[in-house]
N, C-alpha and C. Protein backbone atom coordinates (compact mmCIF):
# COMPACT_ATOMS: atom_id res chain seq x y z
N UNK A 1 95.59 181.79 137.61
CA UNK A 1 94.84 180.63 138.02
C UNK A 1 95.40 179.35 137.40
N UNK A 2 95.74 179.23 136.07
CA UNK A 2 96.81 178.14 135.51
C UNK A 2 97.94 178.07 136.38
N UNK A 3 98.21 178.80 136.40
CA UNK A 3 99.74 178.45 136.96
C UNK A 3 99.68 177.75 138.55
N UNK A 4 98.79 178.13 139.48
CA UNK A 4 98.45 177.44 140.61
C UNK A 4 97.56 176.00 140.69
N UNK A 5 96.94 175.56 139.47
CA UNK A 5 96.52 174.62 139.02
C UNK A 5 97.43 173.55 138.43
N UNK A 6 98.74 174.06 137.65
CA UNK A 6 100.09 173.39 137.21
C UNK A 6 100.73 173.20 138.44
N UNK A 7 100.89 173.90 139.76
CA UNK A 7 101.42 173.61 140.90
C UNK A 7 101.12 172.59 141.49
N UNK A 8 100.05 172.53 141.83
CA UNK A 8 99.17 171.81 142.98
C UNK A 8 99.26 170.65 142.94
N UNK A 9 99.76 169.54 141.63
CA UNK A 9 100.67 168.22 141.54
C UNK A 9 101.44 168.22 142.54
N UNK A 10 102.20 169.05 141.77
CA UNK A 10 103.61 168.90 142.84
C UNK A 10 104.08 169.57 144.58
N UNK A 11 102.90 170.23 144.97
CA UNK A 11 102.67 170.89 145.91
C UNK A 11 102.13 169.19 146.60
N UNK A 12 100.87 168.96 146.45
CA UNK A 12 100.39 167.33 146.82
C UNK A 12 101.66 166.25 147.11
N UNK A 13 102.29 166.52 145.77
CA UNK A 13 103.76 165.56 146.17
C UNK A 13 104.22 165.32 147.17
N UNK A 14 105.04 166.81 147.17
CA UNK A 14 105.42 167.32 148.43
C UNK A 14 104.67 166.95 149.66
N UNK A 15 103.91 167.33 150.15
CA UNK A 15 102.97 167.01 150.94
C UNK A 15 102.64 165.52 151.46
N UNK A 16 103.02 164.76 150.33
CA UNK A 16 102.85 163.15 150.45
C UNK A 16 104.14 162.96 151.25
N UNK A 17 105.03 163.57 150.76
CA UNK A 17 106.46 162.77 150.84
C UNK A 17 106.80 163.24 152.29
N UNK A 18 106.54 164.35 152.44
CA UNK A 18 106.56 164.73 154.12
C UNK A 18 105.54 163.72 155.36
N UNK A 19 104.39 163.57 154.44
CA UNK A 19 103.80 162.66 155.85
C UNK A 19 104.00 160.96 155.69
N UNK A 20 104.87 160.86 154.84
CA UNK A 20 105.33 159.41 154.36
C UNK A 20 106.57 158.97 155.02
N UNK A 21 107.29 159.84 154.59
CA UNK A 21 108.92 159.97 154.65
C UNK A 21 109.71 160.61 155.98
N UNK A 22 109.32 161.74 155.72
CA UNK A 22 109.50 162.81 156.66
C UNK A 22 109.64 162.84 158.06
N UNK A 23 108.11 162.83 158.36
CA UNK A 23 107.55 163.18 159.52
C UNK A 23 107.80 161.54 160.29
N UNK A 24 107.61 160.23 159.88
CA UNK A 24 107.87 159.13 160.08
C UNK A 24 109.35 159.34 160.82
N UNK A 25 110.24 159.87 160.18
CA UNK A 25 111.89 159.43 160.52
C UNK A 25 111.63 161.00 161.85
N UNK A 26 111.36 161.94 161.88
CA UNK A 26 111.25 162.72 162.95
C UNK A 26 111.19 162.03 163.92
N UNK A 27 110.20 161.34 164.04
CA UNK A 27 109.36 160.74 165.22
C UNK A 27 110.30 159.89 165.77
N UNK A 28 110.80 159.05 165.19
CA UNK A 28 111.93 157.81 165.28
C UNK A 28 112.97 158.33 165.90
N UNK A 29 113.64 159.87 165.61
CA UNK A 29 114.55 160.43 166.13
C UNK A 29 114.47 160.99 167.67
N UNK A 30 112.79 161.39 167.24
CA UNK A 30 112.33 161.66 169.00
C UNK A 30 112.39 161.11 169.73
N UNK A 31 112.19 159.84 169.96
CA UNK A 31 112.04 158.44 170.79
C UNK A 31 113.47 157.75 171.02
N UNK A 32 114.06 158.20 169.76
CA UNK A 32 115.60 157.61 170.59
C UNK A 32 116.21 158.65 171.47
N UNK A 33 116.08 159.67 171.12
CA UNK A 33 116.55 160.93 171.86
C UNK A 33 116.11 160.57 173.22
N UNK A 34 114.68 160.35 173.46
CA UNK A 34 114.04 160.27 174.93
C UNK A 34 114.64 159.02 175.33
N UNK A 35 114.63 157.74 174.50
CA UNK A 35 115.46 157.09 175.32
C UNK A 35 116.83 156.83 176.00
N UNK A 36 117.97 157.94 174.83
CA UNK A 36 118.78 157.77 175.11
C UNK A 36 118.98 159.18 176.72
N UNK A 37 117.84 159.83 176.59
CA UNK A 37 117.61 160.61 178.05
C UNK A 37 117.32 160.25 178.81
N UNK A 38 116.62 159.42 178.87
CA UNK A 38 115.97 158.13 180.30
C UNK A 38 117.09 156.93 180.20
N UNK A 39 117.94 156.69 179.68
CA UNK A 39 118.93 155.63 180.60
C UNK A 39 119.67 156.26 182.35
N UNK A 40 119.61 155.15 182.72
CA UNK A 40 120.06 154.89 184.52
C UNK A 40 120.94 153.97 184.17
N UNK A 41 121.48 153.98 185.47
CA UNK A 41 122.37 153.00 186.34
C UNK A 41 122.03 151.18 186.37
N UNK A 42 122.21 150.46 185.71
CA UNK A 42 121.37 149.18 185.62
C UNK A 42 120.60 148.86 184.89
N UNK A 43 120.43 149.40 183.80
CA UNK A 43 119.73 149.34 182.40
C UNK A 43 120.62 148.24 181.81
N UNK A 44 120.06 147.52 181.44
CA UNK A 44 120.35 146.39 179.99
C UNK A 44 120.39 147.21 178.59
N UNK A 45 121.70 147.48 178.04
CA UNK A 45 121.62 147.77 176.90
C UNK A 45 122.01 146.89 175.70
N UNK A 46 122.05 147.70 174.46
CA UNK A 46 122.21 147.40 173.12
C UNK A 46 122.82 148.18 172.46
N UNK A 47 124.21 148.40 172.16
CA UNK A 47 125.02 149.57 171.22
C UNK A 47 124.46 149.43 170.07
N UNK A 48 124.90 150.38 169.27
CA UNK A 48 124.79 150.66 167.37
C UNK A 48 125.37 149.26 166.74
N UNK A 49 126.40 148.98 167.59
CA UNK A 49 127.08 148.27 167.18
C UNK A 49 127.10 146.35 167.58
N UNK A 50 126.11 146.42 168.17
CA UNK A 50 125.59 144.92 168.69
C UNK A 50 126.44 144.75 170.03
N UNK A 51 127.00 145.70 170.58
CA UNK A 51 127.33 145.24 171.94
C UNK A 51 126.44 144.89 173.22
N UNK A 52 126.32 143.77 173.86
CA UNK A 52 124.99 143.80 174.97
C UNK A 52 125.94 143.95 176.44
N UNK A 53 125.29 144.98 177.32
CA UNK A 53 125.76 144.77 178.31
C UNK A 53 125.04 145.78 179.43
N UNK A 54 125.50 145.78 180.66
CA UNK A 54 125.12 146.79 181.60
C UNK A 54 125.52 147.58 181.72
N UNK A 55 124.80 149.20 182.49
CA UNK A 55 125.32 150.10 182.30
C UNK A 55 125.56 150.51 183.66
N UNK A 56 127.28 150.44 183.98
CA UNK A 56 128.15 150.46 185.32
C UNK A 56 127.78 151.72 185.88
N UNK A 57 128.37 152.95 184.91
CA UNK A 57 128.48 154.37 185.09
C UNK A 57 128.24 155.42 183.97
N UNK A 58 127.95 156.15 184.43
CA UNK A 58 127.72 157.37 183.15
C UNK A 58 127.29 158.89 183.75
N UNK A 59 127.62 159.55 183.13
CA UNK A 59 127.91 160.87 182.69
C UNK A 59 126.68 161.71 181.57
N UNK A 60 127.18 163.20 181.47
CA UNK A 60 125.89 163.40 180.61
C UNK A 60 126.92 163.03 179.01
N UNK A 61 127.57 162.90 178.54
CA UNK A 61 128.22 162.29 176.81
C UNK A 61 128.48 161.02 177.09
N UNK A 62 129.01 160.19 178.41
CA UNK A 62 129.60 158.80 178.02
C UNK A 62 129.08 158.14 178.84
N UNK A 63 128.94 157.00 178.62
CA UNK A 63 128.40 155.90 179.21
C UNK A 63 129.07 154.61 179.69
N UNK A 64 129.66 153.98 180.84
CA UNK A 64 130.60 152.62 180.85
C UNK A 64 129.41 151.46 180.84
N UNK A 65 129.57 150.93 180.21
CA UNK A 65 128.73 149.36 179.87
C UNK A 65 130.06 148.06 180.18
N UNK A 66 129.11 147.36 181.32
CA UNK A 66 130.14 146.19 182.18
C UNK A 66 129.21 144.81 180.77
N UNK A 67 129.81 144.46 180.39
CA UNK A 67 129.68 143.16 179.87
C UNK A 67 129.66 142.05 180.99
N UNK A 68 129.15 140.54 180.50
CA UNK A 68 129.30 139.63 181.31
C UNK A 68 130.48 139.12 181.91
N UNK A 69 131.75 139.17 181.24
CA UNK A 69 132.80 138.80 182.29
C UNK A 69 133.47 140.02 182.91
N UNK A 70 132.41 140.99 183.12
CA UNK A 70 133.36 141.77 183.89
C UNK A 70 133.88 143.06 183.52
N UNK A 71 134.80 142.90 182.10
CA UNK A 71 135.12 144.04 180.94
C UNK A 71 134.45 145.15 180.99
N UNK A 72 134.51 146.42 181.34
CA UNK A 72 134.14 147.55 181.08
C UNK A 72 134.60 148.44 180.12
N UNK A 73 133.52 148.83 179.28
CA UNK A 73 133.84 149.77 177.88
C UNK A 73 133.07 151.15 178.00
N UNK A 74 133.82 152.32 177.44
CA UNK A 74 132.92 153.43 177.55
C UNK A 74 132.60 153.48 175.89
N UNK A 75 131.42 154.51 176.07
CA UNK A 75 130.84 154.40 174.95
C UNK A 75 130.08 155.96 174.88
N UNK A 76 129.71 156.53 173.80
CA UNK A 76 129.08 158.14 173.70
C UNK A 76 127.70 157.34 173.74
N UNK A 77 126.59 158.06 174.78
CA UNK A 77 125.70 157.85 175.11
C UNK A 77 124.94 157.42 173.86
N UNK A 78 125.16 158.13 172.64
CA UNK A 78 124.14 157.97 171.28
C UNK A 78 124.47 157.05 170.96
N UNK A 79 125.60 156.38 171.21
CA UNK A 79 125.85 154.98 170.50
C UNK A 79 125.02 153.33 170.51
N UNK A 80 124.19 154.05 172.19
CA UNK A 80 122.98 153.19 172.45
C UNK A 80 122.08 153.29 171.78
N UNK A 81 121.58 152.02 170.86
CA UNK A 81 120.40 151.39 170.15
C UNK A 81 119.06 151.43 170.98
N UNK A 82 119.32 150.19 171.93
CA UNK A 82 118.11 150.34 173.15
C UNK A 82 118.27 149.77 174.03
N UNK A 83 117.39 150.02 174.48
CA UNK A 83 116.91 149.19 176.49
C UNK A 83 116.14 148.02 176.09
N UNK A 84 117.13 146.61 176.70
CA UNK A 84 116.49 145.17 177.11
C UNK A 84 115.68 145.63 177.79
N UNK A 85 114.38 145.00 177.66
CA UNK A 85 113.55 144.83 179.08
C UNK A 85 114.02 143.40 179.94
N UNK A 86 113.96 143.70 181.18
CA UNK A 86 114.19 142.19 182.31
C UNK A 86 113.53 141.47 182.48
C-alpha cells in the first residue's frame, strides 16, 4: 500500500503531461493530415516553407503549385502548411 501511494505523484504527472502535451500535439497532427487529404485542384496554398501559390496538379505524394507569374514548382504534398480561404 506504500509503495502505490509513493507512485501515484508520479503516475498524476504522467497523466498531466499527456493531456497537456501529448494529446494537444496528436490532435494538431490529425488536422493537418485531413487537410493535407482534402486538398483539390484550385486550392490557395501555403508551403512549410512560406511559399504562396495555386495548386495546378497533383498526385497522391506530389503536388505542382503555379505561383503568380506563372512558375510551376512541385512539392511532397506534406510540405503544405495550409489552405488560404478566398
Amino acid at each position: 500500500m506504500e509503495m502505490l501511494a509513493s507512485l501515484l505523484p508520479i503516475i498524476l504527472m504522467f497523466v498531466l503531461l499527456y493531456f497537456i502535451l501529448i494529446r494537444p500535439q496528436q490532435k494538431r497532427q490529425k488536422q493537418v493530415r485531413e487537410m493535407q487529404a482534402e486538398l483539390k485542384k484550385g486550392d490557395s496554398v501555403v508551403t512549410i516553407g512560406g511559399f504562396h501559390g495555386e495548386i495546378h496538379a497533383m498526385d497522391e505524394d506530389t503536388i505542382v503549385i503555379q505561383a503568380g507569374d506563372g512558375s510551376k514548382l512541385t512539392y511532397d504534398r506534406s510540405a503544405i502548411r495550409e489552405v488560404k480561404q478566398q
